[in-house]
Protein backbone atom coordinates (compact mmCIF):
# COMPACT_ATOMS: atom_id res chain seq x y z
CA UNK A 1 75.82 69.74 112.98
CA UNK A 2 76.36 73.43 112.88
CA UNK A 3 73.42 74.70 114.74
CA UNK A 4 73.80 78.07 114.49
CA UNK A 5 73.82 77.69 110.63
CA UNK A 6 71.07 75.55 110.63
CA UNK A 7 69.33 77.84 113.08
CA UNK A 8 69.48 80.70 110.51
CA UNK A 9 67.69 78.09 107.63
CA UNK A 10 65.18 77.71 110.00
CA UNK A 11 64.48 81.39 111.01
CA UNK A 12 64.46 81.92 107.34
CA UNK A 13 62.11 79.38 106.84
CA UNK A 14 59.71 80.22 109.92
CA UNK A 15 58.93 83.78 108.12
CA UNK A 16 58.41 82.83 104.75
CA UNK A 17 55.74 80.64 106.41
CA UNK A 18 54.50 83.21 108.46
CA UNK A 19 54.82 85.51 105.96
CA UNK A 20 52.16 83.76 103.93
CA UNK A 21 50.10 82.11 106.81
CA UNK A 22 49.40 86.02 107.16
CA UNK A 23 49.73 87.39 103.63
CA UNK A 24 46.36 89.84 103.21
CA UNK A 25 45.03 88.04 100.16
CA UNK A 26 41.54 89.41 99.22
CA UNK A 27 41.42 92.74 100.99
CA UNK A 28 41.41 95.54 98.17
CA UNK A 29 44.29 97.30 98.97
CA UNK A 30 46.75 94.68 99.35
CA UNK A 31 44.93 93.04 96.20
CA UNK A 32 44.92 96.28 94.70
CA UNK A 33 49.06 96.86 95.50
CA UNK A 34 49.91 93.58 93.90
CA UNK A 35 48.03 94.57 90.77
CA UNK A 36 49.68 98.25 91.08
CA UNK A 37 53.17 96.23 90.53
CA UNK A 38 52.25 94.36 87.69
CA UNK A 39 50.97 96.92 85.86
CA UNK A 40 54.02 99.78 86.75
CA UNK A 41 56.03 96.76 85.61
CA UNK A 42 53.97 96.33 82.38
CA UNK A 43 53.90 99.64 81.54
CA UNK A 44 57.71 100.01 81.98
CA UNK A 45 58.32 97.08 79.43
CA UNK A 46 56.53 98.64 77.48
CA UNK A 47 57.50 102.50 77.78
CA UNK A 48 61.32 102.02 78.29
CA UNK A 49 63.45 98.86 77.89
CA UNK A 50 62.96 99.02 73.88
CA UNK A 51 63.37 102.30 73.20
CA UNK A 52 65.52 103.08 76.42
CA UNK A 53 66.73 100.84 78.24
CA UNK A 54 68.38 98.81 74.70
CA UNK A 55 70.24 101.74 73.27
CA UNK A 56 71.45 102.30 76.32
CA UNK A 57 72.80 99.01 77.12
CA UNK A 58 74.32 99.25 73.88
CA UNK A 59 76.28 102.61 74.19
CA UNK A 60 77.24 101.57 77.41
CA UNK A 61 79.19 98.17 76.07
CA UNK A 62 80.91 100.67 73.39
CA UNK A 63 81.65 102.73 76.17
CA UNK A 64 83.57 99.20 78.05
CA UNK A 65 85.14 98.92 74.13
CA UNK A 66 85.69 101.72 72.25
CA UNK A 67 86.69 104.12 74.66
CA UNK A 68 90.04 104.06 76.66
CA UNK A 69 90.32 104.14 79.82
CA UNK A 70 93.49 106.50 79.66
CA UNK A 71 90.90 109.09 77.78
CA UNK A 72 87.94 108.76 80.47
CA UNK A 73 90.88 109.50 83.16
CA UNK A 74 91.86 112.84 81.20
CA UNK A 75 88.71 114.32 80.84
CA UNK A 76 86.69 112.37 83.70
CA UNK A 77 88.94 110.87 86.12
CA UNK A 78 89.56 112.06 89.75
CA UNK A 79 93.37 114.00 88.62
CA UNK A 80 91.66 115.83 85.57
CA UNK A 81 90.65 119.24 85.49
CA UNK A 82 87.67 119.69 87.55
CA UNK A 83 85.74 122.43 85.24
CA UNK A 84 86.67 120.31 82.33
CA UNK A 85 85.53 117.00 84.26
CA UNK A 86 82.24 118.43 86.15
CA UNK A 87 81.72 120.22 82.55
CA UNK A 88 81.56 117.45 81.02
CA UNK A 89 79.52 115.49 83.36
CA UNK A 90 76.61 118.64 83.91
CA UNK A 91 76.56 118.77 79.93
CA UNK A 92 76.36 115.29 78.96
CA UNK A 93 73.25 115.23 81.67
CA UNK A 94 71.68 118.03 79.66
CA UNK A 95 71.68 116.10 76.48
CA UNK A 96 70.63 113.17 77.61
CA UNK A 97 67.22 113.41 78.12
CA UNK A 98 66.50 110.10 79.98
CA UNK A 99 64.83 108.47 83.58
CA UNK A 100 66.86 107.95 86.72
CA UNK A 101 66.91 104.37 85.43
CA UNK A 102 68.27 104.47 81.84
CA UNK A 103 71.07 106.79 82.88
CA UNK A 104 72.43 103.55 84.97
CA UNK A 105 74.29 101.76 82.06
CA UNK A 106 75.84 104.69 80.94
CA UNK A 107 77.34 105.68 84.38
CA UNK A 108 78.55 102.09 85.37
CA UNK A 109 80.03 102.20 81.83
CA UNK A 110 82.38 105.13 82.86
CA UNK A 111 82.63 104.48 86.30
CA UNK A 112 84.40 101.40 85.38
CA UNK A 113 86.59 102.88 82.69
CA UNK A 114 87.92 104.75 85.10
CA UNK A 115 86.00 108.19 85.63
CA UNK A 116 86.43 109.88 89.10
CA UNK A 117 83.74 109.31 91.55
CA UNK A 118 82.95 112.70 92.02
CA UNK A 119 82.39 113.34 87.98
CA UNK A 120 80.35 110.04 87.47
CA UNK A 121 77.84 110.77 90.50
CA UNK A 122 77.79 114.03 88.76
CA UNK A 123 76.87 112.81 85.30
CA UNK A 124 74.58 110.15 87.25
CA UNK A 125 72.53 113.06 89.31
CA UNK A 126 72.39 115.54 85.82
CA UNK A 127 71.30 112.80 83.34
CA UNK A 128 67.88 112.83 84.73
CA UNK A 129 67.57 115.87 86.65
CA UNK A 130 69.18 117.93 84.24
CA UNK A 131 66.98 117.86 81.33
CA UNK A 132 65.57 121.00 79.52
CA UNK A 133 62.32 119.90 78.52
CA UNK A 134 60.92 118.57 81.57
CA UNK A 135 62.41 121.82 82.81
CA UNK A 136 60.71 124.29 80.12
CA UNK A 137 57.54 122.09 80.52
CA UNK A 138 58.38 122.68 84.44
CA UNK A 139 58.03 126.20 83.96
CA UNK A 140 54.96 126.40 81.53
CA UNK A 141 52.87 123.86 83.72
CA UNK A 142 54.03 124.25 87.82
CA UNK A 143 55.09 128.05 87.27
CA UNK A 144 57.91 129.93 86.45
CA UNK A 145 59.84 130.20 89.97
CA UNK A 146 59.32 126.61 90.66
CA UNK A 147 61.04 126.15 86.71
CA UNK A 148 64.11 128.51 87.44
CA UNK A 149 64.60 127.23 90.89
CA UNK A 150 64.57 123.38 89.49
CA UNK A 151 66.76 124.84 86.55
CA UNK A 152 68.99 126.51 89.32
CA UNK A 153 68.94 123.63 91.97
CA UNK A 154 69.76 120.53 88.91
CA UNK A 155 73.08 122.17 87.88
CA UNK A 156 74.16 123.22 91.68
CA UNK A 157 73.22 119.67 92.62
CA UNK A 158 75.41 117.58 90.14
CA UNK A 159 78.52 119.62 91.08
CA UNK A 160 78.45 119.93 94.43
CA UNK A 161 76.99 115.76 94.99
CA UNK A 162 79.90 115.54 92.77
CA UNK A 163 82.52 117.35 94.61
CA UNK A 164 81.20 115.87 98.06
CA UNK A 165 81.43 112.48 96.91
CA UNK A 166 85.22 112.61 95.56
CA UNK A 167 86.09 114.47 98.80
CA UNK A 168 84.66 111.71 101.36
CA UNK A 169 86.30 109.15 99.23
CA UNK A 170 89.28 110.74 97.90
CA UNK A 171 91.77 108.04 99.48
CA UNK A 172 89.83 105.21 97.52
CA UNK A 173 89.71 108.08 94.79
CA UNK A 174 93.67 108.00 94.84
CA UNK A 175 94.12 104.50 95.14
CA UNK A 176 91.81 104.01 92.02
CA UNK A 177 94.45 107.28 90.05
CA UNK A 178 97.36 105.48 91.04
CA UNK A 179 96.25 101.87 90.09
CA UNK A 180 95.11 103.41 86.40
CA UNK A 181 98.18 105.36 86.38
CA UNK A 182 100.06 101.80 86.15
CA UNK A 183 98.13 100.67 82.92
CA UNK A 184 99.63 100.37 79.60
CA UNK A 185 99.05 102.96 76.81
CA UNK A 186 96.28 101.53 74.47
CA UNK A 187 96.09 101.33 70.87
CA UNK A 188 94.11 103.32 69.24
CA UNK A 189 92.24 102.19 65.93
CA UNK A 190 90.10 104.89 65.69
CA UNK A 191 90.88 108.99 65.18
CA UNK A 192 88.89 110.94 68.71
CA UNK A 193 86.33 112.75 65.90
CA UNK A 194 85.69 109.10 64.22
CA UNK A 195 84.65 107.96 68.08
CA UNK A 196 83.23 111.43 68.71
CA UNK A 197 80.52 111.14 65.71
CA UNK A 198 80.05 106.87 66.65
CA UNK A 199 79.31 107.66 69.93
CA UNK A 200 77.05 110.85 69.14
CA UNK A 201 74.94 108.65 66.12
CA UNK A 202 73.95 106.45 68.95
CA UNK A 203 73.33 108.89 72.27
CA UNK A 204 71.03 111.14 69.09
CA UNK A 205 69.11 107.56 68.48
CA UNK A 206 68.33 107.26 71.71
CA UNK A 207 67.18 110.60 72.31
CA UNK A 208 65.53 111.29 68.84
CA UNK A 209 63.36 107.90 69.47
CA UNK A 210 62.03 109.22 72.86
CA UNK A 211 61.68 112.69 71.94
CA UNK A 212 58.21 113.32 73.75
CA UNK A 213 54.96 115.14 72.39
CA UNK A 214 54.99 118.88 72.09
CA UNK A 215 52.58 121.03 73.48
CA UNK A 216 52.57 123.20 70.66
CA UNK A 217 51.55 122.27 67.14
CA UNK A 218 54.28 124.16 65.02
CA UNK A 219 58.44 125.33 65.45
CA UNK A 220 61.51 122.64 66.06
CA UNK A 221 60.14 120.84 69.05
CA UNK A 222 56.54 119.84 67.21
CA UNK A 223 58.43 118.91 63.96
CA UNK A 224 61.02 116.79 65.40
CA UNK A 225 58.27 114.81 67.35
CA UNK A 226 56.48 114.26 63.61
CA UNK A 227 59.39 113.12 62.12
CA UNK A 228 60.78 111.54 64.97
CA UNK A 229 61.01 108.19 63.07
CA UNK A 230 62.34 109.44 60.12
CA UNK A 231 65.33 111.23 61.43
CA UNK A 232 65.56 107.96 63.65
CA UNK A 233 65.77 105.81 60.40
CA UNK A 234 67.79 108.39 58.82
CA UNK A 235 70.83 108.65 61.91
CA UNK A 236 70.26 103.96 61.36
CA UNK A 237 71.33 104.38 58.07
CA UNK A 238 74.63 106.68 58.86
CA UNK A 239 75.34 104.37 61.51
CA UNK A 240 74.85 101.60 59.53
CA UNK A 241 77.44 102.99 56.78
CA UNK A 242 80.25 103.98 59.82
CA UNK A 243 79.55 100.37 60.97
CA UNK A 244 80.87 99.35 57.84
CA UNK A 245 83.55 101.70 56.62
CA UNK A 246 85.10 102.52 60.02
CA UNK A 247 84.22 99.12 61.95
CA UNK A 248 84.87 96.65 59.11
CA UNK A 249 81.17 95.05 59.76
CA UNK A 250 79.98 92.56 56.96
CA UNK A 251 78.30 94.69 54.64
CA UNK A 252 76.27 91.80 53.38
CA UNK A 253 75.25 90.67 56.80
CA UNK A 254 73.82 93.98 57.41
CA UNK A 255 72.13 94.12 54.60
CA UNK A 256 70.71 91.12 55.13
CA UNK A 257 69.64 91.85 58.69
CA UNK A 258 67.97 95.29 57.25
CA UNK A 259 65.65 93.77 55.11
CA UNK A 260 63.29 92.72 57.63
CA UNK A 261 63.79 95.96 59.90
CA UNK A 262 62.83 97.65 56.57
CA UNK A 263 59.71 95.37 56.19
CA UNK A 264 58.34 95.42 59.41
CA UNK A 265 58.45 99.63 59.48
CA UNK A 266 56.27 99.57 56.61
CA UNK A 267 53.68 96.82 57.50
CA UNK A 268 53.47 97.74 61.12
CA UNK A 269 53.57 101.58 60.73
CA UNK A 270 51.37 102.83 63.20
CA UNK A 271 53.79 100.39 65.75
CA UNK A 272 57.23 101.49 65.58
CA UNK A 273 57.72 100.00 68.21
CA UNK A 274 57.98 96.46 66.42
CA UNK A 275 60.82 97.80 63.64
CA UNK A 276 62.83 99.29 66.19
CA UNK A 277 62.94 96.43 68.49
CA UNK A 278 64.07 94.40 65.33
CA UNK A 279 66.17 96.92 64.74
CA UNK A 280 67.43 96.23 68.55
CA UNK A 281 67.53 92.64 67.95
CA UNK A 282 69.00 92.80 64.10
CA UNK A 283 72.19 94.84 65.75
CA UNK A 284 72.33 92.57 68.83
CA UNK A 285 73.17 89.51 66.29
CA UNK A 286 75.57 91.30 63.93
CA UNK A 287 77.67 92.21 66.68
CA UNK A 288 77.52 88.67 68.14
CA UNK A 289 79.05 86.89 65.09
CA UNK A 290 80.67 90.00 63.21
CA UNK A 291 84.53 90.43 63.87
CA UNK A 292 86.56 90.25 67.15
CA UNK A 293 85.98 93.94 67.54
CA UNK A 294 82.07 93.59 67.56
CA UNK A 295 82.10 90.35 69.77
CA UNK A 296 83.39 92.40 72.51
CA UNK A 297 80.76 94.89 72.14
CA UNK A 298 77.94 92.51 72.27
CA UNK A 299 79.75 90.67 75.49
CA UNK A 300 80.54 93.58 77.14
CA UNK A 301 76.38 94.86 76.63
CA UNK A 302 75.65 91.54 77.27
CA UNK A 303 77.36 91.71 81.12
CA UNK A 304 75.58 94.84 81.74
CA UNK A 305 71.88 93.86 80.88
CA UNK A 306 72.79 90.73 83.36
CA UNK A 307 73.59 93.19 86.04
CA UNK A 308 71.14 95.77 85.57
CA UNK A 309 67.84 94.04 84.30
CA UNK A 310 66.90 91.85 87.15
CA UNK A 311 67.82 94.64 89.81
CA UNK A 312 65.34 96.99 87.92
CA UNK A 313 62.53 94.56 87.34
CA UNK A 314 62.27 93.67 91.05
CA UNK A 315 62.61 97.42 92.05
CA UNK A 316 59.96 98.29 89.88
CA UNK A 317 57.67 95.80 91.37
CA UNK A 318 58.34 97.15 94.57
CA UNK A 319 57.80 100.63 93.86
CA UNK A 320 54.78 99.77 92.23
CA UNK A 321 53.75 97.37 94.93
CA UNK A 322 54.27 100.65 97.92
CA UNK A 323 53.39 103.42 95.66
CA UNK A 324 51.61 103.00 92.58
CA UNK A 325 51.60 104.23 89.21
CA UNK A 326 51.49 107.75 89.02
CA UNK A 327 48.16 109.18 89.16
CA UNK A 328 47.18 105.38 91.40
CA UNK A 329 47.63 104.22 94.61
CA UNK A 330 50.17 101.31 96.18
CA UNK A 331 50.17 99.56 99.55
CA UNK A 332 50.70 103.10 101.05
CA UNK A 333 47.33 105.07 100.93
CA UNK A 334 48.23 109.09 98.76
CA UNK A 335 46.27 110.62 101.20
CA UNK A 336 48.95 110.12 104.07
CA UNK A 337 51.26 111.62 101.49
CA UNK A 338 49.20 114.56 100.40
CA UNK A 339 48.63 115.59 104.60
CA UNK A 340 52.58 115.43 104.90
CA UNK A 341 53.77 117.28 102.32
CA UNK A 342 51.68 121.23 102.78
CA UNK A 343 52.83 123.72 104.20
CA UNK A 344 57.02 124.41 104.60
CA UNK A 345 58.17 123.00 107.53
CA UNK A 346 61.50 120.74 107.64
CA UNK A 347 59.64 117.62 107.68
CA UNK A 348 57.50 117.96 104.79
CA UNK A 349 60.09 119.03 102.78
CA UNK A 350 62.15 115.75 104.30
CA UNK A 351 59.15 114.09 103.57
CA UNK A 352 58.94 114.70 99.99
CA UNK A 353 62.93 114.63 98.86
CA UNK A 354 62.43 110.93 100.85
CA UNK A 355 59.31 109.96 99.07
CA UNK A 356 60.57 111.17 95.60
CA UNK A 357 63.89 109.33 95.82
CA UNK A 358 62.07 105.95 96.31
CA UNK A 359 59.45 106.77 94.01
CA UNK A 360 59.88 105.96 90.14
CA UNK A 361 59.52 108.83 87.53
CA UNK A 362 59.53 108.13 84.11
CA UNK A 363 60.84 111.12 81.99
CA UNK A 364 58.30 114.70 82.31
CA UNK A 365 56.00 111.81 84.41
CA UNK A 366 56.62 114.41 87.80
CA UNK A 367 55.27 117.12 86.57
CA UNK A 368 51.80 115.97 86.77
CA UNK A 369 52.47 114.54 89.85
CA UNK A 370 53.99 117.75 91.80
CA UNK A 371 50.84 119.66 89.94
CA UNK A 372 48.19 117.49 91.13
CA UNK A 373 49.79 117.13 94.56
CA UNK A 374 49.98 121.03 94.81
CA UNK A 375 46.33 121.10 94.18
CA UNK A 376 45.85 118.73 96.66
CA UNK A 377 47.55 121.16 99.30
CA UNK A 378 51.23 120.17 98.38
CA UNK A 379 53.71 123.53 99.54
CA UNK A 380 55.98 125.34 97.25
CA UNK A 381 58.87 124.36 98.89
CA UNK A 382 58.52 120.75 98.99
CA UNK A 383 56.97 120.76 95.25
CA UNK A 384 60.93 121.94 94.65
CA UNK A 385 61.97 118.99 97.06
CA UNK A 386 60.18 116.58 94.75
CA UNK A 387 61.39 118.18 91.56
CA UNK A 388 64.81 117.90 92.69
CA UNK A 389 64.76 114.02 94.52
CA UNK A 390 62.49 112.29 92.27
CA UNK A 391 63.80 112.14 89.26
CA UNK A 392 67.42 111.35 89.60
CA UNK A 393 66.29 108.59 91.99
CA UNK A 394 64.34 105.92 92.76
CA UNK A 395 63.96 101.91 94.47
CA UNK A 396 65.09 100.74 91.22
CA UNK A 397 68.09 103.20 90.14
CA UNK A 398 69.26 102.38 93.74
CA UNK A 399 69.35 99.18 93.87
CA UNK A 400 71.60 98.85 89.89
CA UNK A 401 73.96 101.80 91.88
CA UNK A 402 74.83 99.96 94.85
CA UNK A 403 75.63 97.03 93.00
CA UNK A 404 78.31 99.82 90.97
CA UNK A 405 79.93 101.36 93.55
CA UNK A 406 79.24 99.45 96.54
CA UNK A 407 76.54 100.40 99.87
CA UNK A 408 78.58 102.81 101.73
CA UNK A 409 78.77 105.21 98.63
CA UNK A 410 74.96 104.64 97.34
CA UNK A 411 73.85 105.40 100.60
CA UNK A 412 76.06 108.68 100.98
CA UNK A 413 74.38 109.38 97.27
CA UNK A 414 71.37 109.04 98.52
CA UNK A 415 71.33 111.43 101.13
CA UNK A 416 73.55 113.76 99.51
CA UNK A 417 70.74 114.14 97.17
CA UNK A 418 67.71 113.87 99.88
CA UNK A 419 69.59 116.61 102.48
CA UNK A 420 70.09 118.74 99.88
CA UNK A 421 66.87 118.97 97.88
CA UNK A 422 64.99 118.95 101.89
CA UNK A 423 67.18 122.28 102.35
CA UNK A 424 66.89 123.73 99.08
CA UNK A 425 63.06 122.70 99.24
CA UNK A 426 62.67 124.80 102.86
CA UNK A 427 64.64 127.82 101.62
CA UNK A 428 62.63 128.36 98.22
CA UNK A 429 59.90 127.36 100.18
CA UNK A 430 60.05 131.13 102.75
CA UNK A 431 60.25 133.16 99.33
CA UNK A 432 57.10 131.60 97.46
CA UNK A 433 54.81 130.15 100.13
């Protein structure tokens, strides 16, 4: 018998048992906690995984297909031109705008065609941070300095995360160049603008159908929330045409699989929510049994909802289990949070670039937050900490990266991104107090 094996099974075993022999069951705040979970996790499913979490599993497998990885290399990869590659990266995070969690599929889909480290964790840090509404509404709700500064701190932060990153790992960087360098010239089916318009029908989709509500009742923001399902349904249908002409799909099997989409938007349309999941679940099966082409879409999807999904779910319980919903309370009482984060000193502004990459923002969710913490006695500086941590990070978004790109280089992500938004947090914080 191996006993120090079998001494390991039974340490195991002797705290899961103590673990629940002492498991606070019935006092409110562990009660309370446990609920807190469920319902972040409820509210998630319900909030992201159809409308953002699908689409994006989707663009990433055409991302694994459709794209070379000779082409990610030249515009991407750790040889190309750096402001073509972090160009690329800090605009494609302005576009999108998405949570630090939808974001994920899209970077392991180009990390693993071959982009460079340093432009990936750049396009990884912008695709939430960078985002021009929650900025604008940044501005408009928190104040103007604290919008500029998070404007200011989002673009400075992908590049130079970026640029950090491929410099501590530039000999794994060059192994990775050389090793790519070795791979045979692909064939290409598809003309760049045919991939360039594919690509951009699907990324507008996604965006369109989580285009949030506009403060203002009139101009382009209020009128593409109104008609947000119609252009949706309008960029299905051109999508649905390019699937046909350019992809070779089965026209009738679309057709087909469109009828009930069409259906269910029309009974059901106060829900969209039901059409579009069809929708979801309509393009998922086409794909599956369509041509050779579209079989490797839907497997290559398939292998990153497997990856991704279950890391998410359980790091959305846990955030919700320690911290709550926003606007509710976890395992860890707010109040401890609210007395650590006033004033300007290093350690509140630690405290809050800490707390904020654990925490889990949905998209525009942090502004409330960092306004109702600053009227709790939250500083300036540490408001900016917040603004810059918390929404390209979180428990979840961690978790799906390290599972990328390995421990050593998640955790140097993760306090890349904590250092820097603590500094930048404590220097803003001596010129607006």
């Amino acid at each position: 018998m191996n006993w120090k094996q079998e001494g390991k099974i039974l340490g195991i075993i002797g705290a899961i048992f103590l673990a629940f022999f002492y498991l606070p069951v019935g006092t409110p705040r562990f009660d309370n906690a446990i609920f807190e979970a469920l319902y972040l996790a409820k509210w998630y499913a319900q909030e992201h995984v159809i409308f953002c979490l699908i689409p994006a599993f989707f663009i990433a497998g055409a991302i694994g297909v459709f794209i070379s990885q000779q082409s990610v290399m030249k515009y991407l990869g750790a040889k190309a031109n750096r402001f073509v590659a972090y160009g690329v990266a800090s605009v494609s995070g302005s576009i999108l705008a998405v949570c630090s969690c939808t974001v994920l599929p899209l970077f392991s889909g180009i990390y693993r065609m071959g982009a460079g480290l340093g432009p990936a964790t750049a396009f990884l840090y912008s695709g939430p941070a960078i985002n021009v509404m929650a900025i604008v509404l940044t501005a408009n709700v928190i104040g103007v300095e604290l919008g500029i500064a998070r404007a200011i701190g989002a673009v400075v932060f992908s590049i130079i995360i970026g640029l950090i990153m491929a410099f501590i790992f530039r000999k794994e960087e060059l192994e990775k160049v050389n090793a790519m360098a070795e791979l045979p010239e692909p064939e290409v089916k598809r003309k760049l603008w045919m991939n360039i318009i594919y690509f951009g029908l699907m990324v507008f989709i996604l965006i369109i159908a989580n285009w949030g509500q506009a403060e203002q009742t009139s101009g382009f923001w209020y009128f593409v929330y109104a008609n947000k399902w119609i252009l949706t349904s309008i960029l299905g249908i051109i999508f649905s045409i390019i699937l046909i002409i350019w992809f070779e799909v089965n026209w009738k099997k679309l057709i087909l699989i469109s009828i009930p989409v069409i259906a269910l938007s029309i009974i059901f349309s106060n829900v969209p929510m039901i059409a579009f999941a069809a929708a979801m679940i309509g393009l998922g099966y086409l794909i599956a049994t369509d041509n050779e082409e579209m079989q490797d879409w839907f497997s290559t999807t398939w292998d990153f909802t497997k990856q991704i999904m279950p890391l998410l779910l359980w790091g959305v319980l846990i955030a919700g289990f320690a911290l709550g919903r926003p606007g509710n309370e976890g395992i860890i009482p707010s109040a401890w949070i609210n007395s650590l984060v006033g004033g300007n000193s290093l350690f509140s502004n630690f405290f809050a670039s800490f707390m904020g990459a654990f925490m889990y923002f949905a998209t525009l969710t942090e502004i409330p937050i960092v306004q109702g913490l600053i009227g709790s006695g939250m500083g300036k500086g540490p408001a900016l900490a917040l603004l810059l941590a918390g929404p390209a990070l979180s428990l979840p978004s961690m978790l799906v990266i390290r599972s990328v790109m390995g421990t050593k280089k998640t955790v140097v992500f993760v306090l890349l991104v904590i250092i820097m938004a603590t500094i930048s947090g404590w220097i803003f914080g001596f010129f607006y107090s």
